[in-house]
C-alpha atoms as a PDB file:
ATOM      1  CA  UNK A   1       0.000   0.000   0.000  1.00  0.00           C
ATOM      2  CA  UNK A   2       1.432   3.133  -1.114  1.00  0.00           C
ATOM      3  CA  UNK A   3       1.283   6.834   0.778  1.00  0.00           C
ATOM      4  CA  UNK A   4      -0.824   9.474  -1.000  1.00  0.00           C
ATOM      5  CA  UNK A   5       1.396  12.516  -1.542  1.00  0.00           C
ATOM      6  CA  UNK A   6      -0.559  15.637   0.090  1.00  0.00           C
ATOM      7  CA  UNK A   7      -2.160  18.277  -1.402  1.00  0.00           C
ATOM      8  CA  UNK A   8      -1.262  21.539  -1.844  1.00  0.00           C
ATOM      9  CA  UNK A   9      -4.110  22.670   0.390  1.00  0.00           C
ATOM     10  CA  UNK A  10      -3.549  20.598   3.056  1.00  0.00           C
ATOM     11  CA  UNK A  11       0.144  21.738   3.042  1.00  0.00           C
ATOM     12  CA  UNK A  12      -1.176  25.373   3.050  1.00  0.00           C
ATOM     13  CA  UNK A  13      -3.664  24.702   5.809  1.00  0.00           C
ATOM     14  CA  UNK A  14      -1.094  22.424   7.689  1.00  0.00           C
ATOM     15  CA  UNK A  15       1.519  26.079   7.416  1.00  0.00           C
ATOM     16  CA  UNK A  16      -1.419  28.358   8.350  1.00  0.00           C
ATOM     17  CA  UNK A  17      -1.996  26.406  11.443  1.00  0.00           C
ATOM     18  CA  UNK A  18       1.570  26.486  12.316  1.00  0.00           C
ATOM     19  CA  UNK A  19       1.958  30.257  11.630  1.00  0.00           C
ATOM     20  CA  UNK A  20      -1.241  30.705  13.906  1.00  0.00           C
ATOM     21  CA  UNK A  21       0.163  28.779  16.357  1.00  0.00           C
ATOM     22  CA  UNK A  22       3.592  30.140  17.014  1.00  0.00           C
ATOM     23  CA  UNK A  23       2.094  33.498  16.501  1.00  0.00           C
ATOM     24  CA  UNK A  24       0.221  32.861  19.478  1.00  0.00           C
ATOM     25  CA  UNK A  25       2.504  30.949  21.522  1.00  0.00           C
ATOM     26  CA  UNK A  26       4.819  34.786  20.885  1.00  0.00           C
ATOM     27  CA  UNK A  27       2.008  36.997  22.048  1.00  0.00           C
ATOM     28  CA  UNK A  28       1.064  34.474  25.152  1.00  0.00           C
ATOM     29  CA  UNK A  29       4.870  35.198  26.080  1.00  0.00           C
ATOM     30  CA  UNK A  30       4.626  38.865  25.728  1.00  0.00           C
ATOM     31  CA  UNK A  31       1.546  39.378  27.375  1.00  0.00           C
ATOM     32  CA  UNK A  32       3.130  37.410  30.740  1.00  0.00           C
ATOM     33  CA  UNK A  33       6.087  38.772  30.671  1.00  0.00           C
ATOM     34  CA  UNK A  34       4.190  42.133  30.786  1.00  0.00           C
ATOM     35  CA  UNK A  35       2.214  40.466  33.085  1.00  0.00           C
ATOM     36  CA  UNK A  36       5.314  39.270  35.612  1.00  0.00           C
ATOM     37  CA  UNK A  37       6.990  43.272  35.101  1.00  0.00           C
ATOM     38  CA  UNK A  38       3.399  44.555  36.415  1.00  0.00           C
ATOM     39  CA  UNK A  39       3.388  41.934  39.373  1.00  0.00           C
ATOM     40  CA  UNK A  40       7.250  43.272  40.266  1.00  0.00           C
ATOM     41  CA  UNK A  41       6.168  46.549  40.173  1.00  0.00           C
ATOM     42  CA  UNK A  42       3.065  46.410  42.181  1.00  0.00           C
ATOM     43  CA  UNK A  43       5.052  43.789  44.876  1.00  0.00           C
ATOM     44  CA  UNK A  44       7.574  47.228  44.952  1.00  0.00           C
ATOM     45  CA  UNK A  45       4.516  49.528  45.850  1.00  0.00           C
ATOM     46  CA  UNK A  46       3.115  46.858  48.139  1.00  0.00           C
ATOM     47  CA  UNK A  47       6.341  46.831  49.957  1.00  0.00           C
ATOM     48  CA  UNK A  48       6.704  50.586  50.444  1.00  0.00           C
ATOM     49  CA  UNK A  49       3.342  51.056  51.547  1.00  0.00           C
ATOM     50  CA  UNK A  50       3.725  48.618  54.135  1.00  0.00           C
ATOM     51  CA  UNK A  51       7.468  50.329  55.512  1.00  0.00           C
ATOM     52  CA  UNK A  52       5.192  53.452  55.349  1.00  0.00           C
ATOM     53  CA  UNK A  53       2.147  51.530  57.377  1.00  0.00           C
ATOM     54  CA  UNK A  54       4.856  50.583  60.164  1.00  0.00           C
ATOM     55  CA  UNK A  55       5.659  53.888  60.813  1.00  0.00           C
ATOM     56  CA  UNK A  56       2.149  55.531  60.904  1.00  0.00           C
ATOM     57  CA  UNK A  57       1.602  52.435  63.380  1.00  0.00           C
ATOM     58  CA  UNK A  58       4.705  53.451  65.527  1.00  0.00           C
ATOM     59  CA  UNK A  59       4.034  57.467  65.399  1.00  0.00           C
ATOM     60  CA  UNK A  60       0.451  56.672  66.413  1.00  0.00           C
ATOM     61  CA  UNK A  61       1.366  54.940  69.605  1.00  0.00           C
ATOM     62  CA  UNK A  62       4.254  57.630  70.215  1.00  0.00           C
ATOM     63  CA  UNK A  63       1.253  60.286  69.846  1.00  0.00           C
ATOM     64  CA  UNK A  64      -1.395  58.243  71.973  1.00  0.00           C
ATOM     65  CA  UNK A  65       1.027  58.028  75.207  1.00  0.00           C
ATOM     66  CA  UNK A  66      -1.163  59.388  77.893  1.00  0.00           C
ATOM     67  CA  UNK A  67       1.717  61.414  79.388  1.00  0.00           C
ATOM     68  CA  UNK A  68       1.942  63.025  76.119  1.00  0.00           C
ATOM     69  CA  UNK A  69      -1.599  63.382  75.726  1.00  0.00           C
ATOM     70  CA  UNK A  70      -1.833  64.843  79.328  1.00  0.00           C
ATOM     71  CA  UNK A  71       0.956  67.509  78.788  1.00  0.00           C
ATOM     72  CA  UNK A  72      -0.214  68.700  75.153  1.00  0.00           C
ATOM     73  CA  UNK A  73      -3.696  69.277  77.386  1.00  0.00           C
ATOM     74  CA  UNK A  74      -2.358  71.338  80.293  1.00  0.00           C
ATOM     75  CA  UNK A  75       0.507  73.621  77.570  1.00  0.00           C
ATOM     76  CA  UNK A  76      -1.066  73.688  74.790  1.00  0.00           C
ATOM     77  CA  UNK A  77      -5.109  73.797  75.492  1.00  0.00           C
ATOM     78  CA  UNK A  78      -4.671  74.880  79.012  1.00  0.00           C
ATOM     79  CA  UNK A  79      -6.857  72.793  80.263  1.00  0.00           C
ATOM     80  CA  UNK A  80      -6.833  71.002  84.069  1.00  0.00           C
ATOM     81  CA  UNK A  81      -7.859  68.579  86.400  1.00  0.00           C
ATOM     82  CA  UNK A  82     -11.340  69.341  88.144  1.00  0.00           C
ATOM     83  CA  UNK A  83     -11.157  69.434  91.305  1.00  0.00           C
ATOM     84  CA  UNK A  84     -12.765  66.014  93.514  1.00  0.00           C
ATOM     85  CA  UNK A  85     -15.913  68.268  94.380  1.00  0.00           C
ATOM     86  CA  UNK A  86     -16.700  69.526  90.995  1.00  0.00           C
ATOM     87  CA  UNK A  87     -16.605  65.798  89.626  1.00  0.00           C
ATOM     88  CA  UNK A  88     -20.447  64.175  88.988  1.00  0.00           C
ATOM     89  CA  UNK A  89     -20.699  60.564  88.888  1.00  0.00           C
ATOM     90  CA  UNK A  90     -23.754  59.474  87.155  1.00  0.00           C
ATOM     91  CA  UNK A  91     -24.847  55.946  88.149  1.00  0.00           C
ATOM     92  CA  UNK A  92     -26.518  54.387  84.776  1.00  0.00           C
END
């Protein structure tokens, strides 16, 4: 039994397909390696934001000391403790 030779359109379809196929296999590539620079770039920003977090964390508990909160009260807002008589307690 002897092998048909193939046709010039199945040779033609048989290129097309390959064409379309390593055409696509280049873009996939392109479009992750965009991909993988985006996710780099965005893990960078991530990163910073969280150094910058950390520190907002640590000047808010500087800030909310109560002996810091107490002095900023009496210098700057001149305020001061009432005295024990002028102190309601109001029993729910």
């Amino acid at each position: 039994m002897s092998a048909r030779p193939a046709s010039a359109l199945t040779n033609a379809l048989l290129w097309v397909a390959l064409l379309a196929t390593a055409l696509g296999n280049v873009y996939a590539r392109h479009e992750a390696n965009q991909k993988f620079g985006e996710l780099r770039r965005l893990e960078a920003v991530g990163d910073e934001l969280g150094i910058e977090w950390n520190g907002l964390r640590l000047s808010e508990s500087y800030l909310a000391r109560y002996d810091l909160v107490e002095q900023t009260a009496r210098v700057e807002l001149d305020m001061v403790m009432p005295h024990p008589s002028d102190v309601a307690v109001i029993k729910p």
